[in-house]
PDB file of N, CA and C in Angstrom:
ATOM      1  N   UNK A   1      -6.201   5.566   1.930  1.00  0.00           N
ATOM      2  CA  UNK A   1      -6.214   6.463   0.807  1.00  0.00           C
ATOM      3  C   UNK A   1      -7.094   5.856  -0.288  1.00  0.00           C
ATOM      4  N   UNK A   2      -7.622   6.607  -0.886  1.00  0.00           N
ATOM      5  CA  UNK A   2      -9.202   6.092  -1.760  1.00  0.00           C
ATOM      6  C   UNK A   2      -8.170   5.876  -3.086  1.00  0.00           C
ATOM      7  N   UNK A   3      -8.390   5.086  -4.291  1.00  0.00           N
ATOM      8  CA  UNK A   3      -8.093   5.030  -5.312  1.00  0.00           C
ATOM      9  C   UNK A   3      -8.062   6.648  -6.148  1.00  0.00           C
ATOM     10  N   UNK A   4      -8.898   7.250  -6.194  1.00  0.00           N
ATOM     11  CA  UNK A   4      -8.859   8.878  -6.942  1.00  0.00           C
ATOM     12  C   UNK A   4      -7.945   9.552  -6.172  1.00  0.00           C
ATOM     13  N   UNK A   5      -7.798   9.076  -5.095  1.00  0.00           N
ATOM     14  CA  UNK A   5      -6.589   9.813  -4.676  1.00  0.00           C
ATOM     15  C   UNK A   5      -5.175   9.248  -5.057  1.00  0.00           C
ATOM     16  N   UNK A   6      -4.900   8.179  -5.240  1.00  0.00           N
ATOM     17  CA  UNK A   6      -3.593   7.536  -5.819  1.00  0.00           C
ATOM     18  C   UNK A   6      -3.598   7.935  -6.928  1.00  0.00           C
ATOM     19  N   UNK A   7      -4.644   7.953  -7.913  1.00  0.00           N
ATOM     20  CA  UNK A   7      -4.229   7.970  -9.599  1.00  0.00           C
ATOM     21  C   UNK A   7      -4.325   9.826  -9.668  1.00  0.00           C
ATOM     22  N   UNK A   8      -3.978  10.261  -8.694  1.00  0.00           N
ATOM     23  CA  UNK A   8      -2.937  11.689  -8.691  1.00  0.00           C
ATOM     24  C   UNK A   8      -1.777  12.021  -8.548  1.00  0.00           C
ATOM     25  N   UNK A   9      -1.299  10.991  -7.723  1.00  0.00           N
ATOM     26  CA  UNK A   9      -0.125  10.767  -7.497  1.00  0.00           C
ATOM     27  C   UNK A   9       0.758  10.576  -8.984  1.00  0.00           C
ATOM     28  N   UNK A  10       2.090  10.806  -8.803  1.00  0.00           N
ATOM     29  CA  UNK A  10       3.113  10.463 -10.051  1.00  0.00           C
ATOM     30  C   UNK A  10       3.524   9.333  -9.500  1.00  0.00           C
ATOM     31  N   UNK A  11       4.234   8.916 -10.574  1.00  0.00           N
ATOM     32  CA  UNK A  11       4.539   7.342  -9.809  1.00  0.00           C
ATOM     33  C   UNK A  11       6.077   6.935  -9.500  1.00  0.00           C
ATOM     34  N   UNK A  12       6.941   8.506  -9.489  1.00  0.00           N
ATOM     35  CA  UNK A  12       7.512   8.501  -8.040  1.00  0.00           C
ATOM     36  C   UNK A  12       6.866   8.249  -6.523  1.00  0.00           C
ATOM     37  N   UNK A  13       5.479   9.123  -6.409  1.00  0.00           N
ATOM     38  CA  UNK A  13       5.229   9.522  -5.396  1.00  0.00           C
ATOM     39  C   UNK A  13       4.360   7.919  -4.927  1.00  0.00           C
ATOM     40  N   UNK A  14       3.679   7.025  -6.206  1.00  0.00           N
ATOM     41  CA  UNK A  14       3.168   5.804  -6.088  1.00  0.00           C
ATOM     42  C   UNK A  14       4.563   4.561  -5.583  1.00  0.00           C
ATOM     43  N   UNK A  15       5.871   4.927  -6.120  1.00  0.00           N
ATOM     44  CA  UNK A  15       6.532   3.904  -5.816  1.00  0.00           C
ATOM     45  C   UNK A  15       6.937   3.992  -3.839  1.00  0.00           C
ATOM     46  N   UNK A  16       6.914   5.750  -3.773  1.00  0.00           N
ATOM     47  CA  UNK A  16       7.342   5.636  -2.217  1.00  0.00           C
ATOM     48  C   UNK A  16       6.099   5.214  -1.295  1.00  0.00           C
ATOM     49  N   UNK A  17       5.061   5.663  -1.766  1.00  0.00           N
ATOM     50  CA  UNK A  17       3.625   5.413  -0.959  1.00  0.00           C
ATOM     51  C   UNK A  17       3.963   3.753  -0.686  1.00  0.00           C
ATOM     52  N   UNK A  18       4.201   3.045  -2.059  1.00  0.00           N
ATOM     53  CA  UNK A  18       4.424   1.549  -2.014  1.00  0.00           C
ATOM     54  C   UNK A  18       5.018   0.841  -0.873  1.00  0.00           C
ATOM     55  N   UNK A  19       6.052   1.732  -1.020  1.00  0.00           N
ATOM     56  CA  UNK A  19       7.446   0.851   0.073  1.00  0.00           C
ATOM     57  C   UNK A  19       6.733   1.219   1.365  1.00  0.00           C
ATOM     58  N   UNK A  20       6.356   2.646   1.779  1.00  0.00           N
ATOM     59  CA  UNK A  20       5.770   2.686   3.376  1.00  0.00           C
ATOM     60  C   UNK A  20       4.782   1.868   3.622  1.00  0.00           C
ATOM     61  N   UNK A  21       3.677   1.948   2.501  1.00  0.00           N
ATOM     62  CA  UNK A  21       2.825   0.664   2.981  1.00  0.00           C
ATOM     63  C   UNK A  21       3.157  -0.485   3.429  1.00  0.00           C
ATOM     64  N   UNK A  22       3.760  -0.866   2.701  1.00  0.00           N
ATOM     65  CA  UNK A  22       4.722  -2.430   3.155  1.00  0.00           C
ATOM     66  C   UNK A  22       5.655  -2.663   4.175  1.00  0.00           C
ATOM     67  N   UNK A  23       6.573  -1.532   4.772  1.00  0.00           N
ATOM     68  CA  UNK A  23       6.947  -1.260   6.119  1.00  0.00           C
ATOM     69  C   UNK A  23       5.904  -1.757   7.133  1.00  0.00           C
ATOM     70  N   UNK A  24       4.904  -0.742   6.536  1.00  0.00           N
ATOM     71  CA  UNK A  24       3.434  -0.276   7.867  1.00  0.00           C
ATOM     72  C   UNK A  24       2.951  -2.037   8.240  1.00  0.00           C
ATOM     73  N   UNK A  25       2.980  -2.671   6.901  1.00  0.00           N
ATOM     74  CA  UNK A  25       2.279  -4.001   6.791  1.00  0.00           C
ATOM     75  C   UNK A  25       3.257  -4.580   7.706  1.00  0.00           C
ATOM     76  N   UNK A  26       4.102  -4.546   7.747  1.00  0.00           N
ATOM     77  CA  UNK A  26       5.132  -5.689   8.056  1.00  0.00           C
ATOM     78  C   UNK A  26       5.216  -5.302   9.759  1.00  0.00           C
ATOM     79  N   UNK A  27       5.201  -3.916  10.400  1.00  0.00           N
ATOM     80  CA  UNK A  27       5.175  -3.501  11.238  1.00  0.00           C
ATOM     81  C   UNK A  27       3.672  -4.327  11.903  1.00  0.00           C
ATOM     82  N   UNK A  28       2.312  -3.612  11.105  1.00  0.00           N
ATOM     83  CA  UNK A  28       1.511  -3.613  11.829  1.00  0.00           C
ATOM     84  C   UNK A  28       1.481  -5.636  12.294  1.00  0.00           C
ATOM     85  N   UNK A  29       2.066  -6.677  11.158  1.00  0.00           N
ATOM     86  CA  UNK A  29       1.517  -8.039  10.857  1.00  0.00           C
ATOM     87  C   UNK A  29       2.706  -7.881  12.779  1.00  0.00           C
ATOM     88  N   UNK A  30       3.808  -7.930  12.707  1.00  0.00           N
ATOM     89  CA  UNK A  30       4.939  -7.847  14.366  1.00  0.00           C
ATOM     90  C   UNK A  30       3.983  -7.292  15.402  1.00  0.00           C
ATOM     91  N   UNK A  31       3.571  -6.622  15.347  1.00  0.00           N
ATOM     92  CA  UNK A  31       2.873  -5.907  16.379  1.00  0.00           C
ATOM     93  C   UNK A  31       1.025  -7.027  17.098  1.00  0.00           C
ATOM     94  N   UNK A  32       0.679  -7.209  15.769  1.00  0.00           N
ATOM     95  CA  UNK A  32      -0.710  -8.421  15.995  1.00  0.00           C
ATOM     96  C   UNK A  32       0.080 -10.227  16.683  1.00  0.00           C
ATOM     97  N   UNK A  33       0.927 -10.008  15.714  1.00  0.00           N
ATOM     98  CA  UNK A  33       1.784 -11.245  16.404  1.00  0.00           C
ATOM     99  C   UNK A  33       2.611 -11.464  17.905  1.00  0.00           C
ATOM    100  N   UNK A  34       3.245 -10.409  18.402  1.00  0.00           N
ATOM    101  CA  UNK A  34       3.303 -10.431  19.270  1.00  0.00           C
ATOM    102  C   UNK A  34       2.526 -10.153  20.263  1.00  0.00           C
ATOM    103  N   UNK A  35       1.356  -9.323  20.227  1.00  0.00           N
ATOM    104  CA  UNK A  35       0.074  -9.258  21.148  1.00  0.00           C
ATOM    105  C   UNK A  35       0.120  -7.430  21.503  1.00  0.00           C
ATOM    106  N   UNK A  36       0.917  -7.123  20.664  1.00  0.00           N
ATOM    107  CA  UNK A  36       0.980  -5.813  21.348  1.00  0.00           C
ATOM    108  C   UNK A  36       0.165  -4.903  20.576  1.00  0.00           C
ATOM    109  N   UNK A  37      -0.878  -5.093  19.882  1.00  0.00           N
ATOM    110  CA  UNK A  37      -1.765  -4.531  18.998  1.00  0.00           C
ATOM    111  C   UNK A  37      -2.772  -5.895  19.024  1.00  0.00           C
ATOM    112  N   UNK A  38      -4.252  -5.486  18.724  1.00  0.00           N
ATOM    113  CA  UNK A  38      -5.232  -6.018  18.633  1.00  0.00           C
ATOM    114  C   UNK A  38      -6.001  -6.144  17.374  1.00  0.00           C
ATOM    115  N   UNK A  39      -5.704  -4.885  16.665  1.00  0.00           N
ATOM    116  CA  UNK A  39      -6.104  -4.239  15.345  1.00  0.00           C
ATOM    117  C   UNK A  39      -5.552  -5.016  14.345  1.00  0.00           C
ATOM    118  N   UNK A  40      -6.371  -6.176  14.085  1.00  0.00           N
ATOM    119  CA  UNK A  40      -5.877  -7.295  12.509  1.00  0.00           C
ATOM    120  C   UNK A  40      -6.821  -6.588  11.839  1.00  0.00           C
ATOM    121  N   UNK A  41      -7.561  -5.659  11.287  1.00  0.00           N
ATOM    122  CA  UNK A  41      -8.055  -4.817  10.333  1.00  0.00           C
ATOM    123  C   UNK A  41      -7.383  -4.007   9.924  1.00  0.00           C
ATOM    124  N   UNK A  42      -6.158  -3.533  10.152  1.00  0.00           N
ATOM    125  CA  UNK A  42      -5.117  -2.430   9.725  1.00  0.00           C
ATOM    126  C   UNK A  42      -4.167  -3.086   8.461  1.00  0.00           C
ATOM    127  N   UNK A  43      -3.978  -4.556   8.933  1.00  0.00           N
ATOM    128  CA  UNK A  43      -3.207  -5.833   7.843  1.00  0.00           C
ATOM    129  C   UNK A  43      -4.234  -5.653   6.612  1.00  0.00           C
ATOM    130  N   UNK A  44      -5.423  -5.717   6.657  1.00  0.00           N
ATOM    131  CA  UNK A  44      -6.183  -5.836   5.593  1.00  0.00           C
ATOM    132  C   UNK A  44      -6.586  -4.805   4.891  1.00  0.00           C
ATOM    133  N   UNK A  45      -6.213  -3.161   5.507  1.00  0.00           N
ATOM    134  CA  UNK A  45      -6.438  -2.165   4.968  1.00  0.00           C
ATOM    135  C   UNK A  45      -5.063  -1.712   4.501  1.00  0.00           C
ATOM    136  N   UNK A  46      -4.098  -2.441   4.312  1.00  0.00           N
ATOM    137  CA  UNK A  46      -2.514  -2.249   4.217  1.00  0.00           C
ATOM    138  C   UNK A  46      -2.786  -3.255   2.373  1.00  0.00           C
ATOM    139  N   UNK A  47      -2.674  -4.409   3.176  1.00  0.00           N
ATOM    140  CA  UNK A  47      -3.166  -5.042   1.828  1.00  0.00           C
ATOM    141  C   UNK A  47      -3.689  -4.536   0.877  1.00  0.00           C
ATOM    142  N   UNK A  48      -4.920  -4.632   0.880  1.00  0.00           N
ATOM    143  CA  UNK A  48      -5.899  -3.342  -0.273  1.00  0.00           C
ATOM    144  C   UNK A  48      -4.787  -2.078  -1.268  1.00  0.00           C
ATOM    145  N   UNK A  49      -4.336  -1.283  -0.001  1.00  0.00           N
ATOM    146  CA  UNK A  49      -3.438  -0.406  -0.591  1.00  0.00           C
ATOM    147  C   UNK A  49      -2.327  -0.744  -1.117  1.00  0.00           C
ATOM    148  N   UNK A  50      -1.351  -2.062  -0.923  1.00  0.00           N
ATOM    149  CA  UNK A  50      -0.339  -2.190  -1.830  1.00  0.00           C
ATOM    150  C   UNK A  50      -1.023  -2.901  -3.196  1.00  0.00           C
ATOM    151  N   UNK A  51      -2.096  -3.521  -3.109  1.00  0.00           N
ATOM    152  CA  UNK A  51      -2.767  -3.540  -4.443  1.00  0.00           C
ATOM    153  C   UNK A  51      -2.899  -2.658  -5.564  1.00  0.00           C
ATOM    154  N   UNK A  52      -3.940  -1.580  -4.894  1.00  0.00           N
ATOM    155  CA  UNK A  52      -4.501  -0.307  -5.688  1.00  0.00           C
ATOM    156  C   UNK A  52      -3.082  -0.056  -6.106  1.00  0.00           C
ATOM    157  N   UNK A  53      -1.800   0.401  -5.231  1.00  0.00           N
ATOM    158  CA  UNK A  53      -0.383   1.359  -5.750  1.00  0.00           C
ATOM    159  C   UNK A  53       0.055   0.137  -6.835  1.00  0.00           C
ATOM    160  N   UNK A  54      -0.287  -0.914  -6.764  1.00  0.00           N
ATOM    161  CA  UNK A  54       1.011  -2.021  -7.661  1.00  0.00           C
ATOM    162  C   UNK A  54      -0.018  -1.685  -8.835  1.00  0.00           C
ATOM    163  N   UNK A  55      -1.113  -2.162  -8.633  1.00  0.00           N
ATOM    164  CA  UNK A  55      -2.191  -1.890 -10.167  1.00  0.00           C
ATOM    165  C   UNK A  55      -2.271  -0.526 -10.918  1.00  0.00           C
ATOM    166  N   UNK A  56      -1.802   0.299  -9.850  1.00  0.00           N
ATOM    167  CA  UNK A  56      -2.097   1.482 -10.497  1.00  0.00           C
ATOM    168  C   UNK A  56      -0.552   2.122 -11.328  1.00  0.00           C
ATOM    169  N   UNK A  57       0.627   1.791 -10.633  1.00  0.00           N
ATOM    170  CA  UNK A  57       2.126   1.338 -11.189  1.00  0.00           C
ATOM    171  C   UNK A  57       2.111   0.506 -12.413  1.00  0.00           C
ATOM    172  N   UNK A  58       1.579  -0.642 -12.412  1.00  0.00           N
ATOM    173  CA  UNK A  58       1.327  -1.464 -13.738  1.00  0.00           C
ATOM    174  C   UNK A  58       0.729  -0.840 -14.765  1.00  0.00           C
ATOM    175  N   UNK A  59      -0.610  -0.193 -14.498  1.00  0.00           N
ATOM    176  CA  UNK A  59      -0.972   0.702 -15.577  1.00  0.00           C
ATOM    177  C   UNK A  59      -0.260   1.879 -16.110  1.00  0.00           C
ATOM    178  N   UNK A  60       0.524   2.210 -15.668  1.00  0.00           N
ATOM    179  CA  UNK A  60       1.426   3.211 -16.182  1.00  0.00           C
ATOM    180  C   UNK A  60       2.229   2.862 -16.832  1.00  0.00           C
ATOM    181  N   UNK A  61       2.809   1.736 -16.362  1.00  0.00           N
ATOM    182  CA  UNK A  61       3.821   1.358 -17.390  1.00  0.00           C
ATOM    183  C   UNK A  61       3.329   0.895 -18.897  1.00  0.00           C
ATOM    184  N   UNK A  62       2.202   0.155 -18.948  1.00  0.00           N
ATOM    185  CA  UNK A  62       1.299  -0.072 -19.519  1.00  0.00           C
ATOM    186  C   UNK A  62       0.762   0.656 -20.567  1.00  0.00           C
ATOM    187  N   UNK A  63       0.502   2.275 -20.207  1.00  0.00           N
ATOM    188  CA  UNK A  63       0.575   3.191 -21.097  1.00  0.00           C
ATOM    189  C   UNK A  63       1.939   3.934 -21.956  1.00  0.00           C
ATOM    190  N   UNK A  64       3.023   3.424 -21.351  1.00  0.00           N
ATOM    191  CA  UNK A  64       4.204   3.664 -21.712  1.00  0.00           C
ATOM    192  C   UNK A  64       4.331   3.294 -22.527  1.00  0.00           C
ATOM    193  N   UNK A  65       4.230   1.579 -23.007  1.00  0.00           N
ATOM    194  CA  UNK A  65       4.812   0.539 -24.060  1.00  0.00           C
ATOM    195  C   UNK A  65       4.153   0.537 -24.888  1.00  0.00           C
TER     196      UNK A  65
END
């Protein structure tokens, strides 16, 4: 998901995007580790995205205070 597409999101919809990413991460990191996936580029495109959602969560609050 591209950044212009997150900072549409509300940040209900940024906190749940959050948590699945991090499932997906944790899934995809079990899956490279045990051998049953090959795809270590999915870890790093997981990464990226709990970034953009945490930075883009921080700035909101940010505009709050």
């Amino acid at each position: 998901m591209k950044i212009s597409e997150l900072r549409q999101l509300t940040p209900k919809k940024l906190r749940e995007t959050l948590s699945k990413a991090r499932k997906d991460k944790s899934a995809a990191r079990f899956h490279v580790n045990t051998g049953q996936n090959q795809d270590t580029s999915k870890i790093k495109k997981l990464k990226k995205m709990i970034a953009r959602v945490k930075y883009l969560l921080h700035n909101e609050s940010q505009k709050t205070s």
